[in-house]
N, C-alpha and C. Protein backbone atom coordinates (compact mmCIF):
# COMPACT_ATOMS: atom_id res chain seq x y z
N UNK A 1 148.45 -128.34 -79.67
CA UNK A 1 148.25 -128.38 -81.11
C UNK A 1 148.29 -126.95 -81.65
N UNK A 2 149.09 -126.83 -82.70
CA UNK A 2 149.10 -125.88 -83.21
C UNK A 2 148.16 -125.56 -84.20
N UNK A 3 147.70 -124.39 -84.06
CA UNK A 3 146.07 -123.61 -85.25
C UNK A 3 147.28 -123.07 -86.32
N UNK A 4 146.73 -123.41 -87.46
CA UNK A 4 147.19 -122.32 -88.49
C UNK A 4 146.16 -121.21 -88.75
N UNK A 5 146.52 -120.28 -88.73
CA UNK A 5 145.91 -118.62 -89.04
C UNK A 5 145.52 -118.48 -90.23
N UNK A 6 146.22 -119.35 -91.20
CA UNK A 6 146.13 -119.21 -92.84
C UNK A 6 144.64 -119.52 -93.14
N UNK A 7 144.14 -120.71 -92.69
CA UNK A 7 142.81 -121.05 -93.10
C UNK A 7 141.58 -119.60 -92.74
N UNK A 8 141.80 -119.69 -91.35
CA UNK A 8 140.83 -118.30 -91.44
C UNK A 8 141.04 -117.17 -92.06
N UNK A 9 142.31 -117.02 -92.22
CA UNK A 9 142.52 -115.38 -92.83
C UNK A 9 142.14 -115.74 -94.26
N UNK A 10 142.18 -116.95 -95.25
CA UNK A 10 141.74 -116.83 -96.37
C UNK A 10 140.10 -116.67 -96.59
N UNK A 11 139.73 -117.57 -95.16
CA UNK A 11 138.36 -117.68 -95.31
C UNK A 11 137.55 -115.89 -94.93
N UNK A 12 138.26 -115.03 -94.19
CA UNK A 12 137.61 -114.31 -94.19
C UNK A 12 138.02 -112.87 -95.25
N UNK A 13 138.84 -113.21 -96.21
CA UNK A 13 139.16 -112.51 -97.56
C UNK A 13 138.46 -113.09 -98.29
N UNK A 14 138.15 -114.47 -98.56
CA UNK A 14 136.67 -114.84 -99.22
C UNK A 14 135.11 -113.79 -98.98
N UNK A 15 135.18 -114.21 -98.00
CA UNK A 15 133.93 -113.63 -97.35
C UNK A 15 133.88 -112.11 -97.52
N UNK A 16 134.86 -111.54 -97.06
CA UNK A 16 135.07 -109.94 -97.35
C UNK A 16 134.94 -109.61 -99.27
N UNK A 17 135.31 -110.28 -99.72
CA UNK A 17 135.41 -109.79 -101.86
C UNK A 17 134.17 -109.24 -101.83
N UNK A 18 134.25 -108.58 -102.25
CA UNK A 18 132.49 -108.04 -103.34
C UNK A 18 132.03 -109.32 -104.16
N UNK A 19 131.04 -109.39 -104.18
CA UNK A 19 130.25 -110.24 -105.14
C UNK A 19 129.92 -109.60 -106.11
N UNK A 20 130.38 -110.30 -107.38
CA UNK A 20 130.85 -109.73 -108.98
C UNK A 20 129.16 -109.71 -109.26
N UNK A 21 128.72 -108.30 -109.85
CA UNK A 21 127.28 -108.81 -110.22
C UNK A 21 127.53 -109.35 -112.12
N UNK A 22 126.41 -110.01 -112.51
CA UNK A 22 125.76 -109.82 -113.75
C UNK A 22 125.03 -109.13 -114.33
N UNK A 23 124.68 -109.09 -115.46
CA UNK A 23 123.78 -108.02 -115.92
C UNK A 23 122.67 -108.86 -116.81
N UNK A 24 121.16 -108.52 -116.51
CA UNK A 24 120.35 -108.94 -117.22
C UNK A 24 119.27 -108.07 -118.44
N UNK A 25 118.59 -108.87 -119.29
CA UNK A 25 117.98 -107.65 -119.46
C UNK A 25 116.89 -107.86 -119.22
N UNK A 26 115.62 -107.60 -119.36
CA UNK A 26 114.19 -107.59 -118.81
C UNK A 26 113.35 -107.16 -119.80
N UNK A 27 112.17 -107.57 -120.61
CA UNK A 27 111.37 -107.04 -121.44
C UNK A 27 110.37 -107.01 -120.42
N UNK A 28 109.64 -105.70 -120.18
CA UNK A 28 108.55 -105.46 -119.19
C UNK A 28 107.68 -104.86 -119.52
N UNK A 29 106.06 -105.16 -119.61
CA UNK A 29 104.73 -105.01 -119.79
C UNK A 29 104.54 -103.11 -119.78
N UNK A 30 105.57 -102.34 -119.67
CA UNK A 30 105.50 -100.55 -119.70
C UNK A 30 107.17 -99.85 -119.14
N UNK A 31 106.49 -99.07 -119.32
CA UNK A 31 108.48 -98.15 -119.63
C UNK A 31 108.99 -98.58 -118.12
N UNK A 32 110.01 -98.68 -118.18
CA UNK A 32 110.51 -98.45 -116.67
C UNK A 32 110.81 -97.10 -115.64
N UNK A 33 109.51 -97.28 -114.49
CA UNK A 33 110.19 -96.01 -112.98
C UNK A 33 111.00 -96.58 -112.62
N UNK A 34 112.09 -95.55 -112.04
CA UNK A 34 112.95 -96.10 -111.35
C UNK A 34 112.10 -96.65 -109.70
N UNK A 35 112.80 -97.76 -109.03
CA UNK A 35 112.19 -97.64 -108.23
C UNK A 35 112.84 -97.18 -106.52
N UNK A 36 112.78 -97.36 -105.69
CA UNK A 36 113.35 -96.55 -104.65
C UNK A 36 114.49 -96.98 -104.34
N UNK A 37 115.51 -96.40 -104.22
CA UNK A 37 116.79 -96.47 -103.82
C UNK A 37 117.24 -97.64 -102.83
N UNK A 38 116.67 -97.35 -101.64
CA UNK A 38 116.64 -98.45 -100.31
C UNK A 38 116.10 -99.72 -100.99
N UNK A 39 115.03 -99.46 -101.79
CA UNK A 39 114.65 -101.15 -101.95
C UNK A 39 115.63 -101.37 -102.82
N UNK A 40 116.34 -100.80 -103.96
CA UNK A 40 117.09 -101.33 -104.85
C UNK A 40 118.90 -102.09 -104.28
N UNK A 41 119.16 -101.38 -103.29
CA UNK A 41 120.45 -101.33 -101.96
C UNK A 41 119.82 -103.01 -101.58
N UNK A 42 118.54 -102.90 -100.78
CA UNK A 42 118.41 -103.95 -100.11
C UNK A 42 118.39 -105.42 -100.71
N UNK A 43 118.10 -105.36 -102.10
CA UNK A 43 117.94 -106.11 -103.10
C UNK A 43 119.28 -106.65 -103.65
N UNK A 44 120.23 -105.65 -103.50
CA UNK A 44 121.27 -105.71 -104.29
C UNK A 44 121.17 -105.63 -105.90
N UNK A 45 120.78 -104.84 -105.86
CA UNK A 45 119.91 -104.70 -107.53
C UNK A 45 120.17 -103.07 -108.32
N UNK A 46 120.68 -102.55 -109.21
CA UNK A 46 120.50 -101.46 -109.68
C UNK A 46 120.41 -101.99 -111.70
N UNK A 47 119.51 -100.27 -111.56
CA UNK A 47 119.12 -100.39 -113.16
C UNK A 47 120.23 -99.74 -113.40
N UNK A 48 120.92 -100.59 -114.70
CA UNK A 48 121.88 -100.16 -115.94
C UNK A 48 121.39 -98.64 -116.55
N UNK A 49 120.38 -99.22 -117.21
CA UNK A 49 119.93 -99.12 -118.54
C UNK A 49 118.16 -99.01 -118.71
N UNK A 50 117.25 -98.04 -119.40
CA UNK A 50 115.98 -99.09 -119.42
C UNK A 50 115.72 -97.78 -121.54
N UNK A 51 114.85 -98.55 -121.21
CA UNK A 51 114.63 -97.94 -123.18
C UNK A 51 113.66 -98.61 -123.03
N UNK A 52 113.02 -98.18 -124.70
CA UNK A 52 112.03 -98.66 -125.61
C UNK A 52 112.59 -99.07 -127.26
N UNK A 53 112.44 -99.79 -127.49
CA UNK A 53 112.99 -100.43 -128.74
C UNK A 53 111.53 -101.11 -129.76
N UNK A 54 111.06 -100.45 -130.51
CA UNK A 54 109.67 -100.88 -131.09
C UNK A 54 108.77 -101.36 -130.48
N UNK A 55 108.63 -100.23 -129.86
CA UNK A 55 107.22 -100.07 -128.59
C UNK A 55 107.27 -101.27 -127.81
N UNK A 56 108.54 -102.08 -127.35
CA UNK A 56 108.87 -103.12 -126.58
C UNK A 56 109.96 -102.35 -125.13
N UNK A 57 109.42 -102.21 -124.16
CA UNK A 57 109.84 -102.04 -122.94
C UNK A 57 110.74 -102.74 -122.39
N UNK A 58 112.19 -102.95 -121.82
CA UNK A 58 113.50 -103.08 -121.64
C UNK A 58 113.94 -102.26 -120.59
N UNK A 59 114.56 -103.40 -119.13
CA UNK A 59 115.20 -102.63 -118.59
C UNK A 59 116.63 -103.88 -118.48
N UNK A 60 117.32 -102.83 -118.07
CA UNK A 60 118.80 -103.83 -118.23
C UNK A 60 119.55 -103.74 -116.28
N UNK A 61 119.46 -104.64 -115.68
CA UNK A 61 119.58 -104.63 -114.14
C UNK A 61 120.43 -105.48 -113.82
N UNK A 62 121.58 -104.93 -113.27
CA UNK A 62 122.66 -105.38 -112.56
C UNK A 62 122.37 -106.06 -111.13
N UNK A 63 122.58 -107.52 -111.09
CA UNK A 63 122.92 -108.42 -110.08
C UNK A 63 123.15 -109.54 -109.52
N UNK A 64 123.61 -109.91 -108.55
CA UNK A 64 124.34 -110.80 -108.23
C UNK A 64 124.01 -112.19 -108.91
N UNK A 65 122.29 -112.73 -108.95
CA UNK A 65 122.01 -113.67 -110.07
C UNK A 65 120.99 -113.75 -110.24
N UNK A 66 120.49 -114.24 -110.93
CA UNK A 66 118.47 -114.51 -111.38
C UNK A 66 118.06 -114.30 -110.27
N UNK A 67 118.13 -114.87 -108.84
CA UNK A 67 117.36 -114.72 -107.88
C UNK A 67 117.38 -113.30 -107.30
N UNK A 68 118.11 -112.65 -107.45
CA UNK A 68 117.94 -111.05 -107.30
C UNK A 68 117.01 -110.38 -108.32
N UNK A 69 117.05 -110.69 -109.39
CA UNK A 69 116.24 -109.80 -110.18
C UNK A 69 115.16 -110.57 -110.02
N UNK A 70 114.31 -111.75 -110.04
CA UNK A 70 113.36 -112.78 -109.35
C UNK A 70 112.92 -111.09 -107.88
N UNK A 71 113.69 -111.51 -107.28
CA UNK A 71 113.09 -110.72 -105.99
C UNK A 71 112.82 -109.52 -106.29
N UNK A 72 113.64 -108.39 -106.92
CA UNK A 72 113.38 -107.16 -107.70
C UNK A 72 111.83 -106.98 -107.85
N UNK A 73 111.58 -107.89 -108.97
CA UNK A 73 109.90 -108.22 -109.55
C UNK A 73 108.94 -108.38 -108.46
N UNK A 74 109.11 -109.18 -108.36
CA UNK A 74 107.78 -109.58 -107.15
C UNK A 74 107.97 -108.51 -105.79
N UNK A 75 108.98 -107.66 -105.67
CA UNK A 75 108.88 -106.24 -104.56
C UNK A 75 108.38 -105.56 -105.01
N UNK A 76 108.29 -105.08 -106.69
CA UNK A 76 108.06 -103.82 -107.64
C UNK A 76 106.35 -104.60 -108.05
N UNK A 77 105.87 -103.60 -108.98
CA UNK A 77 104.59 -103.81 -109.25
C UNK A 77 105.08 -104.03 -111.12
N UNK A 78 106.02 -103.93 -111.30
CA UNK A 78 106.38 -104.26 -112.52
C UNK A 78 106.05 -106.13 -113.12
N UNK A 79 106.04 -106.28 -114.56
CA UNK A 79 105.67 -107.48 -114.59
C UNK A 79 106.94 -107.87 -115.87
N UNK A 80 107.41 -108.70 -115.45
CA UNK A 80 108.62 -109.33 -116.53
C UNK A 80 107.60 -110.54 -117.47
N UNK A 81 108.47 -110.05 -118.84
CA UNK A 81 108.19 -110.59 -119.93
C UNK A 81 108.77 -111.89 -120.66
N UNK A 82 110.29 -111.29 -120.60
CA UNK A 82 111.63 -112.43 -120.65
C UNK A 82 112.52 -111.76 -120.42
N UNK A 83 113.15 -112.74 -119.77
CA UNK A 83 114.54 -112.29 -119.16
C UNK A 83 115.83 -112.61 -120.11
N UNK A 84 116.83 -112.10 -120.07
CA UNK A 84 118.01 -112.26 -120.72
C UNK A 84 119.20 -112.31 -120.15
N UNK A 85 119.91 -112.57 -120.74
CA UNK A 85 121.37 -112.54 -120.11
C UNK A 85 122.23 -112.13 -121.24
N UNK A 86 122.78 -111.43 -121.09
CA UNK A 86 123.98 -109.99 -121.63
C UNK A 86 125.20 -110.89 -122.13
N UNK A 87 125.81 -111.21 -123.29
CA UNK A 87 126.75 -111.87 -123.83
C UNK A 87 127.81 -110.77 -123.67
N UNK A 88 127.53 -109.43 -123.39
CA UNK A 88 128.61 -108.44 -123.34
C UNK A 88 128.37 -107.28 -122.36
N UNK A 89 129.25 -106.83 -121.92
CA UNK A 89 128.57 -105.95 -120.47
C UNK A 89 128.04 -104.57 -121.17
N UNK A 90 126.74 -104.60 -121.16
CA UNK A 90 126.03 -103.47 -121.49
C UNK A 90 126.65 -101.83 -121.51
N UNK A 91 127.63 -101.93 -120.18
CA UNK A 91 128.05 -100.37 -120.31
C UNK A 91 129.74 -99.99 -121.08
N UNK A 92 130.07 -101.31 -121.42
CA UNK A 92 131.29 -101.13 -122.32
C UNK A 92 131.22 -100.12 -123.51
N UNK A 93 132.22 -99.30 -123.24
CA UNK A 93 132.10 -98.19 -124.62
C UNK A 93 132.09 -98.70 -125.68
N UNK A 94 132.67 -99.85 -126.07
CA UNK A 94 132.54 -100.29 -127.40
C UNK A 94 130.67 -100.75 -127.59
N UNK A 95 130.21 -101.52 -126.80
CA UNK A 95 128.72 -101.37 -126.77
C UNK A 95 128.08 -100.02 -126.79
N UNK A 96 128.62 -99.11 -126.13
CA UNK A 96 127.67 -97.72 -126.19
C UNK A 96 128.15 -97.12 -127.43
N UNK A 97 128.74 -97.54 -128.45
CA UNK A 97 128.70 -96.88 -129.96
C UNK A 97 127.53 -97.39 -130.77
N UNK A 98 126.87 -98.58 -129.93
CA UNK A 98 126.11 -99.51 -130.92
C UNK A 98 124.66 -98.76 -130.88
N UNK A 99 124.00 -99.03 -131.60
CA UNK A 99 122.29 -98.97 -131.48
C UNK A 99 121.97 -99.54 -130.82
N UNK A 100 120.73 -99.60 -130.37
CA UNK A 100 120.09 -100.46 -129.68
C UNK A 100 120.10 -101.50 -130.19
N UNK A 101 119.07 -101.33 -131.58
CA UNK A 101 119.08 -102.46 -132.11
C UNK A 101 120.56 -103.66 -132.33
N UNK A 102 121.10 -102.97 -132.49
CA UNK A 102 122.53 -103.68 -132.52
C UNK A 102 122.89 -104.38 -131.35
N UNK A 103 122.87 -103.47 -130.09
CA UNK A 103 123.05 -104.40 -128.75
C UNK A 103 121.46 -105.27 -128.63
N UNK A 104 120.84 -105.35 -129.31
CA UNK A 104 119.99 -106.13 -128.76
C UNK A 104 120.07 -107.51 -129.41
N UNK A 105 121.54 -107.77 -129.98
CA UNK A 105 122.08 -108.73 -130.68
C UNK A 105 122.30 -109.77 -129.83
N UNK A 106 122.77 -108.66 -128.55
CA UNK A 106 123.74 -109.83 -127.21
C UNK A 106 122.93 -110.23 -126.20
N UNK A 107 121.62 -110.09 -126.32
CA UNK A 107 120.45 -110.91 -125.21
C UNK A 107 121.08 -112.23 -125.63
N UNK A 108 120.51 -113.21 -124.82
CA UNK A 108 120.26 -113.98 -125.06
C UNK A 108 119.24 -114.56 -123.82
N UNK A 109 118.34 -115.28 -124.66
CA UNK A 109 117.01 -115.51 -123.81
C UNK A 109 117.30 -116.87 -122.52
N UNK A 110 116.75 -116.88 -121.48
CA UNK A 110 116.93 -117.92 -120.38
C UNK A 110 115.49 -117.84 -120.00
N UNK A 111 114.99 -119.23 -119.36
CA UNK A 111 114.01 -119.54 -119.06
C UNK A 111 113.68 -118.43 -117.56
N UNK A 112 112.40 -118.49 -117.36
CA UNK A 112 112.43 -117.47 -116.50
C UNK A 112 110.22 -117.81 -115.74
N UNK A 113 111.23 -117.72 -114.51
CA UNK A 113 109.41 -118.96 -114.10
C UNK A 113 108.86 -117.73 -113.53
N UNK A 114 109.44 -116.36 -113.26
CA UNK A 114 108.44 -115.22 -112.70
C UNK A 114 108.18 -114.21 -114.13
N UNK A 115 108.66 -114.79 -115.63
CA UNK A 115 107.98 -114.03 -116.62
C UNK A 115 106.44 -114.30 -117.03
N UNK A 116 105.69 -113.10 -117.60
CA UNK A 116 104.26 -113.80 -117.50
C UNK A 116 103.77 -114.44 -118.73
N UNK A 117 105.43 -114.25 -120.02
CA UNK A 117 105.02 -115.06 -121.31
C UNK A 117 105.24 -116.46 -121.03
């Protein structure tokens, strides 16, 4: 019987792609530290972005899906407020002409069972 090669070689160009992250945003209980490098690698997790927008705390964190930034939280001593999801990729230059206030047009809110509102 003959093996075709095709099936595995696609399956392991699947497997090999990068996993496309998302970007969320985070309203959190004080400003954002960054936090350590290795945990952020191990997580698959990096901060965008973090600000203050009328004494409301915001960090904006790139990854793979809720359950990464879920794990982020509960490693960090940080406490999430509400979570969001980015209608536009935060670091697009056409977004970085905007205000804050202006990008804070493109949250949009998602339920979120490790926020403490």
């Amino acid at each position: 019987m003959k093996r075709s090669i095709i099936p595995a070689a696609l399956l392991a160009t699947i497997i090999a792609l990068p996993v496309s992250a998302e970007q969320f945003a985070v309203q959190i209980d004080r400003e954002y530290e960054e936090a350590s490098p290795k945990l952020m690698e191990a997580l698959k997790v990096s901060a965008v972005e973090s600000f203050t927008e009328n004494d409301t705390h915001y960090v904006v964190i790139e990854a793979p899906s809720e359950a990464y930034v879920e794990a982020f939280f509960h490693a960090t001593n940080l406490k999430a407020i509400e979570l969001h999801t980015l209608e536009a990729n935060w670091e697009n230059p056409t977004m970085q002409h905007l205000s804050i206030a202006q990008r804070l047009g493109f949250l949009r809110e998602i339920d979120c069972d490790f926020c403490t509102s």
